[in-house]
N, C-alpha and C. Protein backbone atom coordinates (compact mmCIF):
# COMPACT_ATOMS: atom_id res chain seq x y z
N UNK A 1 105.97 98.38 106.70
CA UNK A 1 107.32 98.07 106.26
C UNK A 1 107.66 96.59 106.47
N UNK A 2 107.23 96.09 107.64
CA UNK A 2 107.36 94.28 108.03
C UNK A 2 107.08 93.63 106.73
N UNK A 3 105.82 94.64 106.22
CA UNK A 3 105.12 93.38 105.38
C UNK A 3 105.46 93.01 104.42
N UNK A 4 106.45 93.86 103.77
CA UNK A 4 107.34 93.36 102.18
C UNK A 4 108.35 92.26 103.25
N UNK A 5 108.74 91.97 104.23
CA UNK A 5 109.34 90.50 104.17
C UNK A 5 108.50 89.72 104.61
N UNK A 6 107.17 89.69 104.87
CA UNK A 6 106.21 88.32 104.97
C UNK A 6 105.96 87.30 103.49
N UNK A 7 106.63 87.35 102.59
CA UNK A 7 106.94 86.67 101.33
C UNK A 7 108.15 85.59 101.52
N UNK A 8 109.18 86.90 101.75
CA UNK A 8 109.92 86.03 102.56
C UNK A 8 110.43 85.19 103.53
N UNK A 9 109.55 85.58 104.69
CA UNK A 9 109.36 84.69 105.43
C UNK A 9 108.66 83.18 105.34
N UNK A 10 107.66 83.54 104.77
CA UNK A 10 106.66 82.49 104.39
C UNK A 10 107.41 81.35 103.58
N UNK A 11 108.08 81.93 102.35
CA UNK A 11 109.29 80.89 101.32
C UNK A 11 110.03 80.40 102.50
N UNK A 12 110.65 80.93 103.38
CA UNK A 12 112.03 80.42 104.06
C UNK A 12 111.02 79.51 105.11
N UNK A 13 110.08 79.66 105.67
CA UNK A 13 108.77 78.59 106.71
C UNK A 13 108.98 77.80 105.26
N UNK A 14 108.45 77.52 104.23
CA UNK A 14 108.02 76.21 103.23
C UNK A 14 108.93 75.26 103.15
N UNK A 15 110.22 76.33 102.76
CA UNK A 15 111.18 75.43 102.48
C UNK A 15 112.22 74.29 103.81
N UNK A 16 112.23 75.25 104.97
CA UNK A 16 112.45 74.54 105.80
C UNK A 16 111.45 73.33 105.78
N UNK A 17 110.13 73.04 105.81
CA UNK A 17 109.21 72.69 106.23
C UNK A 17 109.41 71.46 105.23
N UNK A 18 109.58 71.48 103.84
CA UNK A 18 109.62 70.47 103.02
C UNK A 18 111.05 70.03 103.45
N UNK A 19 112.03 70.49 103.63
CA UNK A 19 113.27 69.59 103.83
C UNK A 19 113.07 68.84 104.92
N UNK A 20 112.69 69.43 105.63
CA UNK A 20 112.88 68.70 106.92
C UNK A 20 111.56 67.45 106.72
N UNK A 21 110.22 67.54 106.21
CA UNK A 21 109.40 66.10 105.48
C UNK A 21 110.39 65.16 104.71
N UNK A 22 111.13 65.70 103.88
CA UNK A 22 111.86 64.77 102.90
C UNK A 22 113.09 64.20 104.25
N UNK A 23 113.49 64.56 105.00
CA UNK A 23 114.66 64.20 105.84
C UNK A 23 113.78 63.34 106.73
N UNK A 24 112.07 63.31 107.47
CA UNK A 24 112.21 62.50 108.32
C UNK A 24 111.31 61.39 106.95
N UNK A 25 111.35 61.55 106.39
CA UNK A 25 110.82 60.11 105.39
C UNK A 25 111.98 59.86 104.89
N UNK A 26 113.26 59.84 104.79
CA UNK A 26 114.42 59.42 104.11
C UNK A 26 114.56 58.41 105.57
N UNK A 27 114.76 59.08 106.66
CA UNK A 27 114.64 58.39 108.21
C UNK A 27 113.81 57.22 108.41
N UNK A 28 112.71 57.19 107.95
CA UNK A 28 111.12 56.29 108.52
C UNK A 28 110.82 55.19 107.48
N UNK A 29 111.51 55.49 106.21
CA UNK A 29 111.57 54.68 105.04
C UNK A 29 113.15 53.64 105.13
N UNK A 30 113.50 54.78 104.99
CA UNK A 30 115.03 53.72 104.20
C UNK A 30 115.42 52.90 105.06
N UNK A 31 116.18 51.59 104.64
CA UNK A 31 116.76 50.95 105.66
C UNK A 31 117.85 50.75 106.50
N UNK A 32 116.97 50.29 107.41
CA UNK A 32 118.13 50.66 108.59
C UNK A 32 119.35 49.07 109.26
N UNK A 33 120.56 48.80 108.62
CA UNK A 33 120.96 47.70 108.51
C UNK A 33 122.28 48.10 108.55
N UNK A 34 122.50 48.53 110.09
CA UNK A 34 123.77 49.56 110.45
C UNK A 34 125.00 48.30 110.49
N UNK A 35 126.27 48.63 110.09
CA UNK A 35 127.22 47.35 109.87
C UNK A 35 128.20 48.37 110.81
N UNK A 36 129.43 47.60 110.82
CA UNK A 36 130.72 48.35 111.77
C UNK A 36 131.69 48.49 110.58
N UNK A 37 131.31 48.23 109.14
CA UNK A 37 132.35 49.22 107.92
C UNK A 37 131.75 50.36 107.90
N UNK A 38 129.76 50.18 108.07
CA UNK A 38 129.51 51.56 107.60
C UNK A 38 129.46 52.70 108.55
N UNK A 39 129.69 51.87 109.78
CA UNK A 39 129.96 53.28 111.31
C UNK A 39 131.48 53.95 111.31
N UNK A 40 131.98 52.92 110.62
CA UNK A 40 133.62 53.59 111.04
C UNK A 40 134.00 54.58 110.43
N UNK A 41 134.87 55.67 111.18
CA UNK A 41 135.11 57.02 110.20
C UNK A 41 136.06 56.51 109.20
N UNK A 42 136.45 55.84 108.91
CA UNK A 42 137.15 55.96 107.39
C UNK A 42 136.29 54.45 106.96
N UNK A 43 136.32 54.76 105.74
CA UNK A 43 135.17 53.83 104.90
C UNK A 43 136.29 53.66 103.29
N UNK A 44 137.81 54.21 103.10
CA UNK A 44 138.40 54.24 102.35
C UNK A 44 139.27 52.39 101.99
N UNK A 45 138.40 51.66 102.88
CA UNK A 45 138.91 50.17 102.47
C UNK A 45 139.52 49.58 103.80
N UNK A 46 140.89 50.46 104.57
CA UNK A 46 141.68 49.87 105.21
C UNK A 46 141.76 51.15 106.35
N UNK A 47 142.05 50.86 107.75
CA UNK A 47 142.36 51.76 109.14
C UNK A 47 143.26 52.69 108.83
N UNK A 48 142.39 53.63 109.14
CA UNK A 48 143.80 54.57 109.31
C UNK A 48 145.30 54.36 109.89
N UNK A 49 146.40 54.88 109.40
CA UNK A 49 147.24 54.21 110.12
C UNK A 49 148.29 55.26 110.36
N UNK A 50 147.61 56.75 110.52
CA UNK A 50 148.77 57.83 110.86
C UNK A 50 147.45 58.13 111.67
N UNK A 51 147.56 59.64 112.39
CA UNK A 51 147.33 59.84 113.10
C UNK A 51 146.30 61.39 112.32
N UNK A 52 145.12 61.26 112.74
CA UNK A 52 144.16 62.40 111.98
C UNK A 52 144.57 63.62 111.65
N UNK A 53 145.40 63.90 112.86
CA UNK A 53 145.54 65.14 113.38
C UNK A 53 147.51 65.60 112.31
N UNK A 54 147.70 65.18 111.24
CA UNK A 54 149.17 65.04 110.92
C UNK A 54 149.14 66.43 109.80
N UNK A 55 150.62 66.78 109.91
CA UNK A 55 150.82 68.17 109.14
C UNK A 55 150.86 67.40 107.34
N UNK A 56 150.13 68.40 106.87
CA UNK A 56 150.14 68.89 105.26
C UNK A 56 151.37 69.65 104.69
N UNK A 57 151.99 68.94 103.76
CA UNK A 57 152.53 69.76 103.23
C UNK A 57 152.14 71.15 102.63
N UNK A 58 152.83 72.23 102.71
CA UNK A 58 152.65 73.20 102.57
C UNK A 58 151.91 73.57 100.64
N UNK A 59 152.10 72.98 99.86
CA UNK A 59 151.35 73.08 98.41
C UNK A 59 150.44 72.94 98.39
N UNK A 60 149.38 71.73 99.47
CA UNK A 60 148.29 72.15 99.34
C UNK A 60 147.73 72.81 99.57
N UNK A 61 148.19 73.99 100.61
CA UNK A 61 147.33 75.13 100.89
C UNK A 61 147.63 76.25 99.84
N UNK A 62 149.02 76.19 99.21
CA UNK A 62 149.42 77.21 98.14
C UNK A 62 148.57 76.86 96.58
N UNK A 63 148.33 75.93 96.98
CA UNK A 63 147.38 75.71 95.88
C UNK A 63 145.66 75.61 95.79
N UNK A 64 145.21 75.89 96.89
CA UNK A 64 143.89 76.41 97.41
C UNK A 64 144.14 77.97 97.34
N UNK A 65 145.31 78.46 97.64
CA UNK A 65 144.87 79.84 98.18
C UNK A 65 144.88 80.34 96.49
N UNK A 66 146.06 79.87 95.41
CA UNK A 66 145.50 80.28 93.88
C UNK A 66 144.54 80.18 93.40
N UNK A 67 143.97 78.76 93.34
CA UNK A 67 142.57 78.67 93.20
C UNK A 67 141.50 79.33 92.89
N UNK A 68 142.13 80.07 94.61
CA UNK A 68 140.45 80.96 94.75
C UNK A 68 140.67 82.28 94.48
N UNK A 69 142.15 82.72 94.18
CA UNK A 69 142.71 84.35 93.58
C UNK A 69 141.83 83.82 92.55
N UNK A 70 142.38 83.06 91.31
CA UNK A 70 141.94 83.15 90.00
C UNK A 70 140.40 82.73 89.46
N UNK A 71 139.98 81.89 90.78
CA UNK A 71 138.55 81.75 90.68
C UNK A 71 137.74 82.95 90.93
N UNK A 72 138.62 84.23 91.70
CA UNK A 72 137.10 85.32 92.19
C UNK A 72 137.92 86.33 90.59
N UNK A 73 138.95 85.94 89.87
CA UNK A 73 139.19 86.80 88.90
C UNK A 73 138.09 86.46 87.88
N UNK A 74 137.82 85.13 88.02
CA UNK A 74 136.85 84.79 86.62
C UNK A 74 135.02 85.45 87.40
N UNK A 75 135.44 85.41 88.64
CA UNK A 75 133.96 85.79 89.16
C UNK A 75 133.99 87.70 88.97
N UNK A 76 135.06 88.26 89.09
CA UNK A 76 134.81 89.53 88.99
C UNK A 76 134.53 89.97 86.89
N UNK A 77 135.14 88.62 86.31
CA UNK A 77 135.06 89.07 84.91
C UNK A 77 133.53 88.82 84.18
N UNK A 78 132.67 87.86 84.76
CA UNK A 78 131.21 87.84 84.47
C UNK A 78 130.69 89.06 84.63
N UNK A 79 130.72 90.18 86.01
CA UNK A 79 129.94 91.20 85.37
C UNK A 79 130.27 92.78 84.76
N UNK A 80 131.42 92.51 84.62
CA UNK A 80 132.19 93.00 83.83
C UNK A 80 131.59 93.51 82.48
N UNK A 81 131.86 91.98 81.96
CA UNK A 81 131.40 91.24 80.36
C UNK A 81 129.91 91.85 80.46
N UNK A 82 128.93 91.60 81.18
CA UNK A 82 127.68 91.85 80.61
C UNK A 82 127.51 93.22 80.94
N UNK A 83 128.19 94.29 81.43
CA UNK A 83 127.94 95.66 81.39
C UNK A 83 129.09 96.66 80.70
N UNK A 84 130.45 95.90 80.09
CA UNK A 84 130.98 96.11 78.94
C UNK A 84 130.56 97.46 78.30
N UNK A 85 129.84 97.27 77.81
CA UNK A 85 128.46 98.27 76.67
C UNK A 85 128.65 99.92 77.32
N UNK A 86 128.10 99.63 78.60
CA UNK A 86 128.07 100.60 79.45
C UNK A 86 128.76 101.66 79.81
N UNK A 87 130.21 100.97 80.56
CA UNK A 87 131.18 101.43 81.30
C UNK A 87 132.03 101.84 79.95
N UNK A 88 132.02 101.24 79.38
CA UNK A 88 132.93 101.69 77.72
C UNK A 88 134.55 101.65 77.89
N UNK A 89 135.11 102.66 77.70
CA UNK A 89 136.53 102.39 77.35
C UNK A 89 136.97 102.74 78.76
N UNK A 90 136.76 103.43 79.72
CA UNK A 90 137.34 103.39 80.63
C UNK A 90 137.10 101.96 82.08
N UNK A 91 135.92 101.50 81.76
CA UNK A 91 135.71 100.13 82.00
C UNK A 91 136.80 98.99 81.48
N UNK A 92 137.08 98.97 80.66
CA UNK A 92 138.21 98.09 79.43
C UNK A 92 139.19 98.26 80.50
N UNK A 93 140.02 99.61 80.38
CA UNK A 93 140.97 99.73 81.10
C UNK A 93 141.44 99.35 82.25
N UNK A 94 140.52 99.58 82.76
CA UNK A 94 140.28 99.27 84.62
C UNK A 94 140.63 97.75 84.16
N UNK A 95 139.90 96.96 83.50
CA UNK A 95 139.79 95.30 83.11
C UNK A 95 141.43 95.62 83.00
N UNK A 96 141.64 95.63 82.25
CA UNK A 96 143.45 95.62 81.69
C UNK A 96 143.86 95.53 82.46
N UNK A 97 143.79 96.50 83.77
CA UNK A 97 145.04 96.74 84.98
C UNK A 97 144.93 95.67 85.77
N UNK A 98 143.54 95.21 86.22
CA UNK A 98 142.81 94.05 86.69
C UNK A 98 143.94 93.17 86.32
N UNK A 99 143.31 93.01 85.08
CA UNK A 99 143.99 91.32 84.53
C UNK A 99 145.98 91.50 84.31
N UNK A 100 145.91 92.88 84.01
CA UNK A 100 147.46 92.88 84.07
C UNK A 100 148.40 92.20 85.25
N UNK A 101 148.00 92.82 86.25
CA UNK A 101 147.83 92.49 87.74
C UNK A 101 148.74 91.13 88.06
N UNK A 102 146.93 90.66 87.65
CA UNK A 102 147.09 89.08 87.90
C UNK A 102 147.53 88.60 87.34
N UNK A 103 148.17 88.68 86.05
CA UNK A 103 149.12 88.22 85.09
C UNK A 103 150.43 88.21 85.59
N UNK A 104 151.27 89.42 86.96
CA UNK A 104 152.11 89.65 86.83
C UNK A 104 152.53 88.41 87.86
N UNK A 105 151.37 88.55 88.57
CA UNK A 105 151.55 87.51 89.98
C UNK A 105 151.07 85.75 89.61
N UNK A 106 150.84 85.90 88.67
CA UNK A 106 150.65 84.92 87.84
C UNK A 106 152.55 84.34 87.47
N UNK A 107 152.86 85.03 86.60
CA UNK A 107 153.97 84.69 86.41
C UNK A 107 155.04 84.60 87.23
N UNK A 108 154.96 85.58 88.58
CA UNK A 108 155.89 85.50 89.54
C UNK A 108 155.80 84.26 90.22
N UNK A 109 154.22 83.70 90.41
CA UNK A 109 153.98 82.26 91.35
C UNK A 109 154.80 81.57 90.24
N UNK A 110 155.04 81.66 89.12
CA UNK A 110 155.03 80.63 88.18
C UNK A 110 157.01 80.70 88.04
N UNK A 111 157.48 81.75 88.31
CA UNK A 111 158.78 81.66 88.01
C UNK A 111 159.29 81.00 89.47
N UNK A 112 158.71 81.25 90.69
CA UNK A 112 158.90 80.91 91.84
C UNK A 112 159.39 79.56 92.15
N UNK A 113 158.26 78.74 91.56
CA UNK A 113 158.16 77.16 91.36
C UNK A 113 157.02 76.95 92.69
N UNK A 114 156.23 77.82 92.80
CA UNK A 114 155.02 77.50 93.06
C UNK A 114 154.00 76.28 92.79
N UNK A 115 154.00 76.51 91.24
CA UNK A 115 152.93 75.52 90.65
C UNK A 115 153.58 74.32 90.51
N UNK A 116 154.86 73.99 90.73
CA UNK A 116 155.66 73.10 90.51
C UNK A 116 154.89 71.78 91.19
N UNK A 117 154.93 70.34 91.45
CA UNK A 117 154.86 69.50 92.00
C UNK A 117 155.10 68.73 91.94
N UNK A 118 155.96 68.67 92.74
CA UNK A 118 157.14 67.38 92.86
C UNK A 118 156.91 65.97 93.56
């Protein structure tokens, strides 16, 4: 039973094995001509000048957390689509209620002033 994952093992030994060659020759090759713009944590031109640790307004997280609702809706509709054929009309349906759904909360974020940005 071990032995159907000695394939896998062996791929996951190679591949470590080549990254880590390509990482210490990226090391042993490239040059090394360390400056104090390119050590400093911000590299955006000019010093930081608030403090790392400072509160976010609240939209950007309301707008990550849609994101990824409507991003796993398009991820649940790929296999959907290619087994369509299959599941037939009561598949469809299920889709409908799905997407109805998210349509409703769709429009509620949207009457809210959610997506708004001011």
């Amino acid at each position: 039973m071990l032995e159907n994952y000695l394939p896998i093992l062996v791929f996951m030994g190679v591949g470590l094995l080549v990254g880590a060659v390509f990482v210490v020759i990226g090391f042993a090759l490239g040059p090394q001509r360390p400056d104090p713009e390119k050590l400093s944590p911000y590299e955006c031109g000019f010093e930081a000048f608030e403090d790392s640790r400072m509160k976010f307004d609240v939209r950007y997280y309301l707008v990550a957390i849609l994101f990824i609702i409507f991003d796993l809706e398009i991820a649940f509709l790929f296999p959907w689509a290619v087994v369509l054929d299959q599941i037939g009309l009561a598949g469809l349906l299920a889709m409908v209620v799905f997407l109805g759904i998210l349509v409703v909360g769709f429009i509620y974020e949207w009457k809210k002033g959610a997506l708004e940005w001011e």
